[in-house]
N, C-alpha and C. Protein backbone atom coordinates (compact mmCIF):
# COMPACT_ATOMS: atom_id res chain seq x y z
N UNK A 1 -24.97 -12.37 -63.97
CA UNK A 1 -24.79 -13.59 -63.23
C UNK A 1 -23.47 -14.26 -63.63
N UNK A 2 -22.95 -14.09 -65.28
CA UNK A 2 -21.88 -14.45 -65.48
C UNK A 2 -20.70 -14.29 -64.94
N UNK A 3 -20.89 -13.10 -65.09
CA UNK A 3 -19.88 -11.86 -64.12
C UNK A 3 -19.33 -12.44 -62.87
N UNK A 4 -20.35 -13.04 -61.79
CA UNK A 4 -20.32 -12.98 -60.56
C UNK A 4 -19.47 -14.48 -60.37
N UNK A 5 -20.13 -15.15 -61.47
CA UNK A 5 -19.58 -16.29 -61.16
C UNK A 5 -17.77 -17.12 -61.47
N UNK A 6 -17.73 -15.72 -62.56
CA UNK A 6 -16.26 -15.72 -62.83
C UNK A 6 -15.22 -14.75 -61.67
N UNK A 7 -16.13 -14.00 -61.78
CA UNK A 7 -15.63 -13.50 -60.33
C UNK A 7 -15.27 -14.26 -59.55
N UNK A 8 -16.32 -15.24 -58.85
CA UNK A 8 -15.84 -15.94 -57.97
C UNK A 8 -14.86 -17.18 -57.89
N UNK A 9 -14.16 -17.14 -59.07
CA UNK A 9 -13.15 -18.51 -59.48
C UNK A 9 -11.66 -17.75 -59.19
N UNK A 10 -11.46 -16.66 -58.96
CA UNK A 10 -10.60 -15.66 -58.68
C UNK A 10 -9.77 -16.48 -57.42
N UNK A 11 -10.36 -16.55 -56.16
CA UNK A 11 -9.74 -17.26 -54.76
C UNK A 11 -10.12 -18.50 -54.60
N UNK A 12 -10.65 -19.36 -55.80
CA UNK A 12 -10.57 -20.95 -55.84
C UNK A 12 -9.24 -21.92 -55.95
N UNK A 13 -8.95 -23.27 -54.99
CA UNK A 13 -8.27 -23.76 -55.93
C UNK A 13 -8.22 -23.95 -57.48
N UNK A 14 -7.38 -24.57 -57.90
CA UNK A 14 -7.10 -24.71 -59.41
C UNK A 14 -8.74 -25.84 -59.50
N UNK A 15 -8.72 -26.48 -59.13
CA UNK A 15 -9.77 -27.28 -59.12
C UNK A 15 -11.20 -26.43 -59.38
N UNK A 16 -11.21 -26.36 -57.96
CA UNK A 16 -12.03 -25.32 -57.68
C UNK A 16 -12.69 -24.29 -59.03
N UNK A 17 -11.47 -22.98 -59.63
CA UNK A 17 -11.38 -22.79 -60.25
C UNK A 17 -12.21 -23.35 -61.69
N UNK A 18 -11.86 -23.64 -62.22
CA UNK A 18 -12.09 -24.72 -63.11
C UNK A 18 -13.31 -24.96 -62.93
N UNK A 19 -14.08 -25.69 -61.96
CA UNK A 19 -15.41 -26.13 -62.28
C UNK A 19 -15.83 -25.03 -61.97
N UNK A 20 -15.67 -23.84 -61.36
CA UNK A 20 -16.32 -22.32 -61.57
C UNK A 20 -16.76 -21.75 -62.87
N UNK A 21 -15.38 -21.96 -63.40
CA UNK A 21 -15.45 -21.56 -64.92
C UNK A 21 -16.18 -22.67 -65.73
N UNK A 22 -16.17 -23.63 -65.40
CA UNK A 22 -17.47 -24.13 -66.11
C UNK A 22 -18.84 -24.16 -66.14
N UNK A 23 -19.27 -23.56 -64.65
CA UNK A 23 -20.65 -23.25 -64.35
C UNK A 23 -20.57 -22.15 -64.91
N UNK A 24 -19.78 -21.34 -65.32
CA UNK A 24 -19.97 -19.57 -65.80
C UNK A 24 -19.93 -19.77 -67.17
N UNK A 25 -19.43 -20.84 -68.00
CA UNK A 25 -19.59 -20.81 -69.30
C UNK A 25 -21.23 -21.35 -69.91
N UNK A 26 -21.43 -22.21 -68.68
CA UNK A 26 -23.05 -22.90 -68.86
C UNK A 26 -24.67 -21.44 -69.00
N UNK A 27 -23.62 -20.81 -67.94
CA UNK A 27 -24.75 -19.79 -67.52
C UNK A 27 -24.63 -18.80 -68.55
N UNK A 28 -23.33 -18.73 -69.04
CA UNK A 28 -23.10 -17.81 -70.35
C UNK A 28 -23.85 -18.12 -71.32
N UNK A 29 -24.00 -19.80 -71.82
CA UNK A 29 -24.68 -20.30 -73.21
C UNK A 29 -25.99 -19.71 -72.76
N UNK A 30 -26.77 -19.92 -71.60
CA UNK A 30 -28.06 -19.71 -71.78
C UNK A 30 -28.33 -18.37 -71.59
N UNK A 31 -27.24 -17.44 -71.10
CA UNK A 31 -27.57 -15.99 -71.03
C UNK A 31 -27.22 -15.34 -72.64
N UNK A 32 -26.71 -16.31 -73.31
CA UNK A 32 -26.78 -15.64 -75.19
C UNK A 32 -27.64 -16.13 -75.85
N UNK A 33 -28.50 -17.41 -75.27
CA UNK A 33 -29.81 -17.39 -75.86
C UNK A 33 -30.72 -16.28 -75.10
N UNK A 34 -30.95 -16.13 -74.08
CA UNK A 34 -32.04 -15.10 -73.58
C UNK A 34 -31.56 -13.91 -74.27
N UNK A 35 -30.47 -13.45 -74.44
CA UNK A 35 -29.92 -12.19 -75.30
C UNK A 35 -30.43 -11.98 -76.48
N UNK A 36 -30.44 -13.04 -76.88
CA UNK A 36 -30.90 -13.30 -78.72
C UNK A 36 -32.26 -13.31 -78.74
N UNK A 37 -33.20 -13.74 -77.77
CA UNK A 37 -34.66 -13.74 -77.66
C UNK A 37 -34.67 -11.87 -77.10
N UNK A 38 -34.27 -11.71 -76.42
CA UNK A 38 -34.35 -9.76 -76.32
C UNK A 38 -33.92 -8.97 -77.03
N UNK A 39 -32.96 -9.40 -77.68
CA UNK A 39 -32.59 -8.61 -78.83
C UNK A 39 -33.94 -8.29 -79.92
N UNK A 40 -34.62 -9.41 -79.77
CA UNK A 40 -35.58 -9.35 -81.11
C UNK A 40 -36.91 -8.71 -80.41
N UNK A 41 -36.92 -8.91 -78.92
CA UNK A 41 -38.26 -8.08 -78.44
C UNK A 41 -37.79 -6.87 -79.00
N UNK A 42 -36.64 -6.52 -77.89
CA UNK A 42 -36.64 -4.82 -78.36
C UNK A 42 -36.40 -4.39 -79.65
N UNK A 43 -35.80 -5.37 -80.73
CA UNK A 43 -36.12 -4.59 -82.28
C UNK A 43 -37.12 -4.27 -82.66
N UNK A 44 -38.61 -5.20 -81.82
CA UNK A 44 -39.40 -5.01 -82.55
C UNK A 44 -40.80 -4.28 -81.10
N UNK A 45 -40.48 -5.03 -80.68
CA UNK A 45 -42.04 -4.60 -79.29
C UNK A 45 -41.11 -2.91 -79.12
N UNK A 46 -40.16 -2.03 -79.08
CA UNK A 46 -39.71 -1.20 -78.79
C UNK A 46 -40.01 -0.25 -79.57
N UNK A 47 -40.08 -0.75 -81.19
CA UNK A 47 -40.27 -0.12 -82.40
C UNK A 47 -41.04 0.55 -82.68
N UNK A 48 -41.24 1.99 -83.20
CA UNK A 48 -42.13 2.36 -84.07
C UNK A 48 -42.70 1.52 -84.82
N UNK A 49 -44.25 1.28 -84.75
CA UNK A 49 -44.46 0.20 -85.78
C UNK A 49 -43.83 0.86 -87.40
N UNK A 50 -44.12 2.03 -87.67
CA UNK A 50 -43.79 2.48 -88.90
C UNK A 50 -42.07 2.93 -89.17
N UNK A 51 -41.51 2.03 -87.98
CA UNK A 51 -40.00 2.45 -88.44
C UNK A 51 -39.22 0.98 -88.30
N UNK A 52 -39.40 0.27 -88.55
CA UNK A 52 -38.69 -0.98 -87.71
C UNK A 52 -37.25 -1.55 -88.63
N UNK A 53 -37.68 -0.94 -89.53
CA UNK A 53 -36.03 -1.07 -90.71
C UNK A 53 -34.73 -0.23 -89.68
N UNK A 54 -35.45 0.96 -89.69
CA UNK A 54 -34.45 2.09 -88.77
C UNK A 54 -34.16 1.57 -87.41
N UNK A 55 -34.95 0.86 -86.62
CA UNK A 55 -34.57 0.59 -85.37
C UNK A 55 -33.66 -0.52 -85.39
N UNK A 56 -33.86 -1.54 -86.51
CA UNK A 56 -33.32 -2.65 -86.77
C UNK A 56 -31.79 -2.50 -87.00
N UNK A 57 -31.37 -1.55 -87.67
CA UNK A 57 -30.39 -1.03 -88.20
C UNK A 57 -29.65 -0.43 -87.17
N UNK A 58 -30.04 0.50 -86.27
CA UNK A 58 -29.61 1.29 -84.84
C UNK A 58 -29.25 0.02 -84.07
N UNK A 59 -30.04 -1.34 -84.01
CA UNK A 59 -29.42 -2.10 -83.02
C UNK A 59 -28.08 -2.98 -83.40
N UNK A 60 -28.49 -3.62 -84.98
CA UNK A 60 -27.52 -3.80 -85.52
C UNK A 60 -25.70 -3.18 -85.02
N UNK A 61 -25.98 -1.65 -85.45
CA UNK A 61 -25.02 -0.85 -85.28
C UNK A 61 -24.40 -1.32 -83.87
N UNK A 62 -25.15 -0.69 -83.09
CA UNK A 62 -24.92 -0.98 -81.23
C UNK A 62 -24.42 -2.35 -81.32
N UNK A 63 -24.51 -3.52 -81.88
CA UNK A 63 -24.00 -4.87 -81.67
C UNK A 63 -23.05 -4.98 -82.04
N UNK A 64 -22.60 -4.18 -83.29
CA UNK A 64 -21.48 -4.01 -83.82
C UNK A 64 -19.95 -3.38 -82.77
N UNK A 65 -20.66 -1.86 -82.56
CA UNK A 65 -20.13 -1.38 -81.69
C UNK A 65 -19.28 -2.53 -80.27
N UNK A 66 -20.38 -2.92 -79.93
CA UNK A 66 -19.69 -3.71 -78.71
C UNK A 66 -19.06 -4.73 -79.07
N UNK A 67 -19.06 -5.83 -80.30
CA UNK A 67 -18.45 -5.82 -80.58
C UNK A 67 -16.90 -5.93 -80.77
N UNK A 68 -16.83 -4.45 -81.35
CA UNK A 68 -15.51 -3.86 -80.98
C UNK A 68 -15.01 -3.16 -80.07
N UNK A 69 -15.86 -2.77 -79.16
CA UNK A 69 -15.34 -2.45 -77.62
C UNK A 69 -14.78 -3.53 -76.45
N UNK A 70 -16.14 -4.68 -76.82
CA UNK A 70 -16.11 -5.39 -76.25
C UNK A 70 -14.52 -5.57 -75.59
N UNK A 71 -13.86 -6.54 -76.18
CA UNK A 71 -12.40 -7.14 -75.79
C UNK A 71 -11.65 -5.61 -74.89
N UNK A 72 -11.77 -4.86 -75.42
CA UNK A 72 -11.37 -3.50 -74.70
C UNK A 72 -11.84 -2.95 -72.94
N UNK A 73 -12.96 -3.49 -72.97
CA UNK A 73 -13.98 -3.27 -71.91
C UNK A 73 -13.85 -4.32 -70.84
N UNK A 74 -13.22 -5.24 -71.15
CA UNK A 74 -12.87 -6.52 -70.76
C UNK A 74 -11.75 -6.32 -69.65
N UNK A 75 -10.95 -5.71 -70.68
CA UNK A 75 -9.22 -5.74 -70.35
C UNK A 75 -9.59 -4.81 -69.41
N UNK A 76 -9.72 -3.48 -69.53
CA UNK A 76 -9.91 -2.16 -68.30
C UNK A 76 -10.78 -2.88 -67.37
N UNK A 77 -11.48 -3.76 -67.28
CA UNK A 77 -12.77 -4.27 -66.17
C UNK A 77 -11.98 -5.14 -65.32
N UNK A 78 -12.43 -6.21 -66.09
CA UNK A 78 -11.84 -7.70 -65.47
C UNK A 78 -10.85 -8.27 -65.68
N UNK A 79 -9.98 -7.89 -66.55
CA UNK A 79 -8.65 -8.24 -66.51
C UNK A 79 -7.72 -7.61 -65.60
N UNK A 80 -7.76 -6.11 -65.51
CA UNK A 80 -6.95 -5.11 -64.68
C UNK A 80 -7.30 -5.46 -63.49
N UNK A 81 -8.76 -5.37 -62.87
CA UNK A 81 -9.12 -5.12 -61.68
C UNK A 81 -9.73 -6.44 -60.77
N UNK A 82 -9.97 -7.98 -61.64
CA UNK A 82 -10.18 -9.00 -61.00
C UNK A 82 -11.31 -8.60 -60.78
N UNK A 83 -12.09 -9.25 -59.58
CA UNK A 83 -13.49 -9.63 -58.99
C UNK A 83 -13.98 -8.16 -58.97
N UNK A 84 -13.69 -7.49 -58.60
CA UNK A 84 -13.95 -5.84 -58.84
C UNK A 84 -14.36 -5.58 -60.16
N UNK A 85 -13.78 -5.76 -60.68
CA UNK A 85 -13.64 -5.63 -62.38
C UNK A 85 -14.91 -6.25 -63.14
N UNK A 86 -15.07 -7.60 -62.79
CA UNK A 86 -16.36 -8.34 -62.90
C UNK A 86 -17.74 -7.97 -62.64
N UNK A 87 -17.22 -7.48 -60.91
CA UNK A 87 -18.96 -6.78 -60.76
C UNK A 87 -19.40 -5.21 -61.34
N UNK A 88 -18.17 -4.73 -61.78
CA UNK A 88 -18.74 -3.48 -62.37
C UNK A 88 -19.03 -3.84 -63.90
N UNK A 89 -18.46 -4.90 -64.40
CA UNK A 89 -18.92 -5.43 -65.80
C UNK A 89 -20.34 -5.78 -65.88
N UNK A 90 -20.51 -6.63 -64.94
CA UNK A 90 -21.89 -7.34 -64.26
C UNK A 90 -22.93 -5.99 -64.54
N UNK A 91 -22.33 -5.08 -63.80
CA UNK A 91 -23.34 -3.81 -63.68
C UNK A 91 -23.95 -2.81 -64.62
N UNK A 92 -23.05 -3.47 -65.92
CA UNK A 92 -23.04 -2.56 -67.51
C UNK A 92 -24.27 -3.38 -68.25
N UNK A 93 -24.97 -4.07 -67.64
CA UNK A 93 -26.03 -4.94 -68.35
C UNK A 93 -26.81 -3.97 -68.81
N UNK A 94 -27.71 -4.25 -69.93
CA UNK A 94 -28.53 -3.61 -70.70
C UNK A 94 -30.38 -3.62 -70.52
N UNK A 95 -30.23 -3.75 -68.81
CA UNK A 95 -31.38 -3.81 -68.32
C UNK A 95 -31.50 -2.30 -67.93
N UNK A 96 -31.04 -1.96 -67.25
CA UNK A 96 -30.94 -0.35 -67.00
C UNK A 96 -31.18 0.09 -68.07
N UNK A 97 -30.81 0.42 -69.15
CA UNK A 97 -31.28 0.74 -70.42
C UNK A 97 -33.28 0.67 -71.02
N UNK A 98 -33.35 -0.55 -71.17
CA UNK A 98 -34.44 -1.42 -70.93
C UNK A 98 -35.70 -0.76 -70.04
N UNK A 99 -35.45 -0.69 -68.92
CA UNK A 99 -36.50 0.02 -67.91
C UNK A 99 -36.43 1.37 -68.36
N UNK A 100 -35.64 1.64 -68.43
CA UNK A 100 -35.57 3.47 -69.24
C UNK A 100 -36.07 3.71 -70.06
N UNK A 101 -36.22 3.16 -71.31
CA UNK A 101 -37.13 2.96 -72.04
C UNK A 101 -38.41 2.42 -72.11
N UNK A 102 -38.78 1.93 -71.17
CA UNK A 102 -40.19 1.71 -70.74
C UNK A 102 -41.13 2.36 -70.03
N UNK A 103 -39.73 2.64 -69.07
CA UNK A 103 -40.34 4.08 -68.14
C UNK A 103 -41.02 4.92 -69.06
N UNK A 104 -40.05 5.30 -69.97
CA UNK A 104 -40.50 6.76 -70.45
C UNK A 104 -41.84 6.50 -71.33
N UNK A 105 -42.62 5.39 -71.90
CA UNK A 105 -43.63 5.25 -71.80
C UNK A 105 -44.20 5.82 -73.40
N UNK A 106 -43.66 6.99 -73.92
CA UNK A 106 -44.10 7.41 -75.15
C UNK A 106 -43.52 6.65 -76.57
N UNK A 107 -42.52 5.44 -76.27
CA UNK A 107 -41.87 4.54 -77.38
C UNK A 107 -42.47 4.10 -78.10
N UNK A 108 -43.94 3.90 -78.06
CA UNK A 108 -45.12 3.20 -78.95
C UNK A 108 -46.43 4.09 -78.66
N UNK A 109 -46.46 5.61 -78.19
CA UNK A 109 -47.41 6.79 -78.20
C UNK A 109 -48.30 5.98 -77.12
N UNK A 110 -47.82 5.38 -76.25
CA UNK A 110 -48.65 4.35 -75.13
C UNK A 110 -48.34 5.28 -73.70
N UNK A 111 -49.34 5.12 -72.52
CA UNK A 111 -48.83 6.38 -71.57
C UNK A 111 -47.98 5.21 -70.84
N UNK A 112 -47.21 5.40 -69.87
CA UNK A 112 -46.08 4.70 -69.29
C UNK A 112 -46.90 3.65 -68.40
């Protein structure tokens, strides 16, 4: 949603603009709290109950990782390519991920 909305400050006046980017920073604060509340489902509702140090650690890592991709992923996306750039950023969300792992149903020896 962030994505879309920075996207759309692209063909705003300066004005315009501007209060775009401030509705996209609003929607940002509350999309890094919902992040931080999923982060901790999937460390733990995802987990082996008998592994949750190891999974903890794997996500850790992955946060790290992006991270340091992050700013990189940025520049090739939405910096190079503008509103284009945005919605394919938009599209790298970690929900696709998420359902994939649920799908597959055997993550907690549970049938799907």
């Amino acid at each position: 949603m962030t994505c879309a909305v920075y996207a759309l400050s692209a063909g705003l006046s300066p004005v315009g603009a501007v209060l775009a980017l401030r509705v996209g920073a609003v929607v940002q604060v509350f999309a890094e709290v919902l992040s931080a509340a999923g982060g901790w489902t999937l460390g733990y509702e995802l987990a082996d109950a008998r592994a949750h140090g190891v999974y903890q650690g794997v996500f850790g890592a992955g946060t790290s990782a992006g991270m340091m991709a992050g700013p990189a992923l940025v520049t090739v996306t939405a910096v190079q390519h503008g509103t284009y750039g945005w919605a394919a950023l938009g599209g790298l969300a970690g929900r696709p991920a998420v359902r994939w792992a649920r799908r597959d149903g055997d993550w907690r020896g549970e049938p799907a």
